[in-house]
N, C-alpha and C. Protein backbone atom coordinates (compact mmCIF):
# COMPACT_ATOMS: atom_id res chain seq x y z
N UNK A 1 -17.20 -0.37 32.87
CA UNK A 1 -16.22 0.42 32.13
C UNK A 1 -16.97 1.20 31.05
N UNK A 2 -16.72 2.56 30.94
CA UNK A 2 -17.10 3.22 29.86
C UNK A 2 -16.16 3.53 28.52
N UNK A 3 -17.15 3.20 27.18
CA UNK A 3 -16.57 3.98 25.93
C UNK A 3 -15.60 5.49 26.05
N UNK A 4 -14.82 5.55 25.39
CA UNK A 4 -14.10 6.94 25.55
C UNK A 4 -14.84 7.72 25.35
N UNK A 5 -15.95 7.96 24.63
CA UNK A 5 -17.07 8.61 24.34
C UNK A 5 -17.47 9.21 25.39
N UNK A 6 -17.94 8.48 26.26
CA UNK A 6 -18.76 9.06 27.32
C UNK A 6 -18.42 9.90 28.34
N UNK A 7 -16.76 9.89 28.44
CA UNK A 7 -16.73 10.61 29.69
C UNK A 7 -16.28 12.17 28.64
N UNK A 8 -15.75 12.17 27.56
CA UNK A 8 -15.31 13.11 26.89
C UNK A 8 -16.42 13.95 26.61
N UNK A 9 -17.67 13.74 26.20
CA UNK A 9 -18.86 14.01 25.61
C UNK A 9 -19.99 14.27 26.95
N UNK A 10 -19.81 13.98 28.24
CA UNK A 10 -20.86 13.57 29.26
C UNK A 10 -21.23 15.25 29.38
N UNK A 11 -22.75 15.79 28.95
CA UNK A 11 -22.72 17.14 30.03
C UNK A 11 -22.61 17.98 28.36
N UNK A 12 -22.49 17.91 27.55
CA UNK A 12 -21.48 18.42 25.70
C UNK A 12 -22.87 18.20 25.28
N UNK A 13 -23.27 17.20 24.93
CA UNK A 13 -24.27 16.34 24.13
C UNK A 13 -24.92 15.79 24.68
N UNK A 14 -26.68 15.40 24.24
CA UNK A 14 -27.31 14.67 24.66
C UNK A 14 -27.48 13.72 24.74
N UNK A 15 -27.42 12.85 26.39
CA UNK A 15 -26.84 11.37 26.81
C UNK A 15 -27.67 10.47 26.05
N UNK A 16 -28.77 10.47 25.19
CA UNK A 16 -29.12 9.50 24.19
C UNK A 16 -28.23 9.60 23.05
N UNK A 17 -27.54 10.76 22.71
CA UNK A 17 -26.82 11.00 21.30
C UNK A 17 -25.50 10.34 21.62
N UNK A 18 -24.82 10.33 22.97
CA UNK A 18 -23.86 9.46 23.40
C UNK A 18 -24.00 7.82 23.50
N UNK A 19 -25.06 8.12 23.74
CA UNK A 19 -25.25 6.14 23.63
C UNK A 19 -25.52 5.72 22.44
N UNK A 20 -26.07 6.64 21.45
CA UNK A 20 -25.95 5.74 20.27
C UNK A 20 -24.81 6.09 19.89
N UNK A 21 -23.99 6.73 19.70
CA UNK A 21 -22.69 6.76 19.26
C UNK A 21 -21.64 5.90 19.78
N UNK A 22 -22.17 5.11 20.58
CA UNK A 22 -21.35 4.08 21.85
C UNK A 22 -21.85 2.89 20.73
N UNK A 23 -23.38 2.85 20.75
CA UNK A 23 -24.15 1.63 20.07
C UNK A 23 -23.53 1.84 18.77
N UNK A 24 -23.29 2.66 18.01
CA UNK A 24 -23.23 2.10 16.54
C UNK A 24 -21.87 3.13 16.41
N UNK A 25 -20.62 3.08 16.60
CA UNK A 25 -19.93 3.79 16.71
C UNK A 25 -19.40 4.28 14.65
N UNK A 26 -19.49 2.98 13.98
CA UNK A 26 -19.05 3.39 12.71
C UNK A 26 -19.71 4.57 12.08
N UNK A 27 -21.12 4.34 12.40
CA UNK A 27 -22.42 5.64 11.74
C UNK A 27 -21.70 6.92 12.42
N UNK A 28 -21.62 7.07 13.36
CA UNK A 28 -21.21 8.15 14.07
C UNK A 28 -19.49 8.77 13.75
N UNK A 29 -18.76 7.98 13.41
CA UNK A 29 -17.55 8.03 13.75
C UNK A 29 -17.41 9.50 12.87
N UNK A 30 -18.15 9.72 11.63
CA UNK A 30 -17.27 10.94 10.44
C UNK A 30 -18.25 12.07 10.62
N UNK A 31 -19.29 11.80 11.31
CA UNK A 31 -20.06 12.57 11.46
C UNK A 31 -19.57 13.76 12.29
N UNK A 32 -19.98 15.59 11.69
CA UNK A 32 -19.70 16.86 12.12
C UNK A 32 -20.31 16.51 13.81
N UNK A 33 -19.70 17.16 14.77
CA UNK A 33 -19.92 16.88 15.89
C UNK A 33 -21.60 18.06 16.25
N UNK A 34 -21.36 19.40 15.72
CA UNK A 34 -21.98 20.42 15.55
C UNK A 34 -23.17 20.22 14.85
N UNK A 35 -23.57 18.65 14.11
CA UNK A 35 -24.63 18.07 13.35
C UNK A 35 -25.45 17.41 14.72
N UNK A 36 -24.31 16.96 15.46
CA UNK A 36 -25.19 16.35 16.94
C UNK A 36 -25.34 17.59 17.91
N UNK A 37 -24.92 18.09 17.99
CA UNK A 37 -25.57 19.05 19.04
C UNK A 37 -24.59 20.02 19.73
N UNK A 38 -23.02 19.56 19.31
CA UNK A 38 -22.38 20.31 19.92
C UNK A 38 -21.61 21.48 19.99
N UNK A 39 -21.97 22.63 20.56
CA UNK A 39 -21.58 24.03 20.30
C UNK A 39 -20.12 24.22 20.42
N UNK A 40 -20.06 25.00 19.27
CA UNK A 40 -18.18 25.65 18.94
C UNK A 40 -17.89 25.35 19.95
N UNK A 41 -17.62 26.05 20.92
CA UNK A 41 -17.01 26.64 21.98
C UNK A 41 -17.02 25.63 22.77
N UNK A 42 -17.59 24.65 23.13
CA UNK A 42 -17.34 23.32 23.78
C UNK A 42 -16.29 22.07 23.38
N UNK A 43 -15.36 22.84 22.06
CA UNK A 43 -14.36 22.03 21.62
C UNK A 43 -13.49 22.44 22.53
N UNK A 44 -13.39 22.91 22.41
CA UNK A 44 -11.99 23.56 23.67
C UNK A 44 -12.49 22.89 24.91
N UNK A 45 -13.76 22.71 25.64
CA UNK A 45 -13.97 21.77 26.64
C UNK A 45 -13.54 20.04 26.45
N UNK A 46 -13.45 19.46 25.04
CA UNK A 46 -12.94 18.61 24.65
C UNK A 46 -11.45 18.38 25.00
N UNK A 47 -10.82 19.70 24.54
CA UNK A 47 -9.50 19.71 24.33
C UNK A 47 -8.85 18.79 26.02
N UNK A 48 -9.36 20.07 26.79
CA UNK A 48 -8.99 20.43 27.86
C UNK A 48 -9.58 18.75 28.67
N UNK A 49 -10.78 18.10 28.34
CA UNK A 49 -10.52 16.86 28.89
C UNK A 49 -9.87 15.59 28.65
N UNK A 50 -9.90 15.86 27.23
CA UNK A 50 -8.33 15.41 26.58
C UNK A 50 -7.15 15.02 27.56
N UNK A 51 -6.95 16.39 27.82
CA UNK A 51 -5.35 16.55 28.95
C UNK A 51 -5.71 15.41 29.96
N UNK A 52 -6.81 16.22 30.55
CA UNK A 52 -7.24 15.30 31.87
C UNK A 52 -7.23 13.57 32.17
N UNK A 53 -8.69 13.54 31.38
CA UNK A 53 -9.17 11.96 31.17
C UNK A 53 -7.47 10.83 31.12
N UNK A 54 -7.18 11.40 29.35
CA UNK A 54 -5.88 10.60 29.02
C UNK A 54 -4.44 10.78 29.10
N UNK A 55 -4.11 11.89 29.39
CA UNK A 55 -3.05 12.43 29.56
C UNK A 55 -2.45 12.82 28.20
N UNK A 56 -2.97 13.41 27.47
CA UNK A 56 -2.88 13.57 26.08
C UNK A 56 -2.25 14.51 26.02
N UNK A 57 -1.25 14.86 25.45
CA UNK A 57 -0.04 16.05 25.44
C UNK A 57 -0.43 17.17 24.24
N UNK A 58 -1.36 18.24 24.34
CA UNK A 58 -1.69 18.79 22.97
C UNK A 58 0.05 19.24 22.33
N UNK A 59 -0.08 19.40 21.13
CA UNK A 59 1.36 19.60 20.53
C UNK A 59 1.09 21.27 19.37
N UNK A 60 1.27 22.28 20.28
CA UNK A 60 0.68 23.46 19.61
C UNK A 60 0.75 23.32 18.29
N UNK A 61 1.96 22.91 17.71
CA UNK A 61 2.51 23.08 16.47
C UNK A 61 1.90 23.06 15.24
N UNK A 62 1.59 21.48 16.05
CA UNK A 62 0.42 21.05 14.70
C UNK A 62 -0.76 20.94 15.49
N UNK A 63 -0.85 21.05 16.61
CA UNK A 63 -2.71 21.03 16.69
C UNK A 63 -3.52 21.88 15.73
N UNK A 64 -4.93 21.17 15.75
CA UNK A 64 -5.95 21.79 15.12
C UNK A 64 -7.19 21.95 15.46
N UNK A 65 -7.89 23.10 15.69
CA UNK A 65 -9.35 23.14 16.17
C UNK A 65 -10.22 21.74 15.13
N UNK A 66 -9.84 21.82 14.22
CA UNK A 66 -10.59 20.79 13.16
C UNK A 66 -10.12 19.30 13.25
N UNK A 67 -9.85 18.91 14.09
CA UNK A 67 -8.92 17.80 14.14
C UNK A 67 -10.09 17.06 15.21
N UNK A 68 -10.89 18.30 15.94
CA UNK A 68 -11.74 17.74 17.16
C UNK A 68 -13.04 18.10 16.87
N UNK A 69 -13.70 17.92 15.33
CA UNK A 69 -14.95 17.78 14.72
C UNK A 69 -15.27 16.73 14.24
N UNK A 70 -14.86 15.74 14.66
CA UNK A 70 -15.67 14.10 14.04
C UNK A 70 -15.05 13.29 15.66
N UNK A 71 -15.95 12.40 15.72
CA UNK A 71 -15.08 11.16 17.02
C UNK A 71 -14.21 10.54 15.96
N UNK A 72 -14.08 10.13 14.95
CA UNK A 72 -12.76 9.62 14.18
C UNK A 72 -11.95 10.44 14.34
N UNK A 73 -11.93 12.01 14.30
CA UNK A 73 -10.44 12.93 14.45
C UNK A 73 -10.26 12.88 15.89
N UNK A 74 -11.06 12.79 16.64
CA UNK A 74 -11.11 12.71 17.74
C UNK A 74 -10.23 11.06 18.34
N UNK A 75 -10.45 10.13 17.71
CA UNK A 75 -9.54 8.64 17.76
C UNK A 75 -8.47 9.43 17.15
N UNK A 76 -8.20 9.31 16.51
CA UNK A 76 -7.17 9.78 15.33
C UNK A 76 -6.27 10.43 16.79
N UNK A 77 -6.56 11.55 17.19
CA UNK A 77 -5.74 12.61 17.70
C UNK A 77 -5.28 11.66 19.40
N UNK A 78 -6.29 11.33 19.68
CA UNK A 78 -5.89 10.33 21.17
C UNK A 78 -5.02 9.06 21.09
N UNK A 79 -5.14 8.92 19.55
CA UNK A 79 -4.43 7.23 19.30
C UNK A 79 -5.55 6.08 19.75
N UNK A 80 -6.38 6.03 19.89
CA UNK A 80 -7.33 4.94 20.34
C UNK A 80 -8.08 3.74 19.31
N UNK A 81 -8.14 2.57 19.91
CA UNK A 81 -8.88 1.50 18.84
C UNK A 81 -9.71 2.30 19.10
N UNK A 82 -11.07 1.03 18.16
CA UNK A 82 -12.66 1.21 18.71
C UNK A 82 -12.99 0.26 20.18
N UNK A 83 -11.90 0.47 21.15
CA UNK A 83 -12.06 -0.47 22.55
C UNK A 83 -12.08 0.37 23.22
N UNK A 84 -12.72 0.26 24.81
CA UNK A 84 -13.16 0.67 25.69
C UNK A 84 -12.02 1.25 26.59
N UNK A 85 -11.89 2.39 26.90
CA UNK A 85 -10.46 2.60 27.76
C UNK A 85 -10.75 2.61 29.26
């Protein structure tokens, strides 16, 4: 079973920068995503596996591009513990 991390991030970021973010998830959690490696324009590739992966309903209203710059906004916005889905 994989971290939510990994399939959201697989191909985004570099698969050592995913495993430690798996390994030490608190260090990682507030951290700018764009500090690890990942380009603007690949948030919207987030978004969109969002839908997929979890069935996550974006809600225009209040969505926010900034909401999907840390893996904590990133929990935050999916509803997820720190457990393995």
């Amino acid at each position: 079973m994989s971290h939510w991390i990994e399939p959201l991030f697989t191909g985004l970021l570099p698969e050592a920068t995913i495993a430690a973010a798996v390994a030490d998830y608190p260090a990682y959690r507030d951290v700018d995503l764009t500090e690890l490696g990942l380009e603007s324009l690949a948030t919207m590739q987030i978004a969109i596996r969002m839908t997929e992966l979890f069935n996550y309903q974006i809600d225009y209203e209040s969505f926010t591009i900034s909401a999907l710059q840390t893996f904590g906004g990133l929990e935050r916005q999916l509803g997820l513990a720190l457990t393995e889905v």
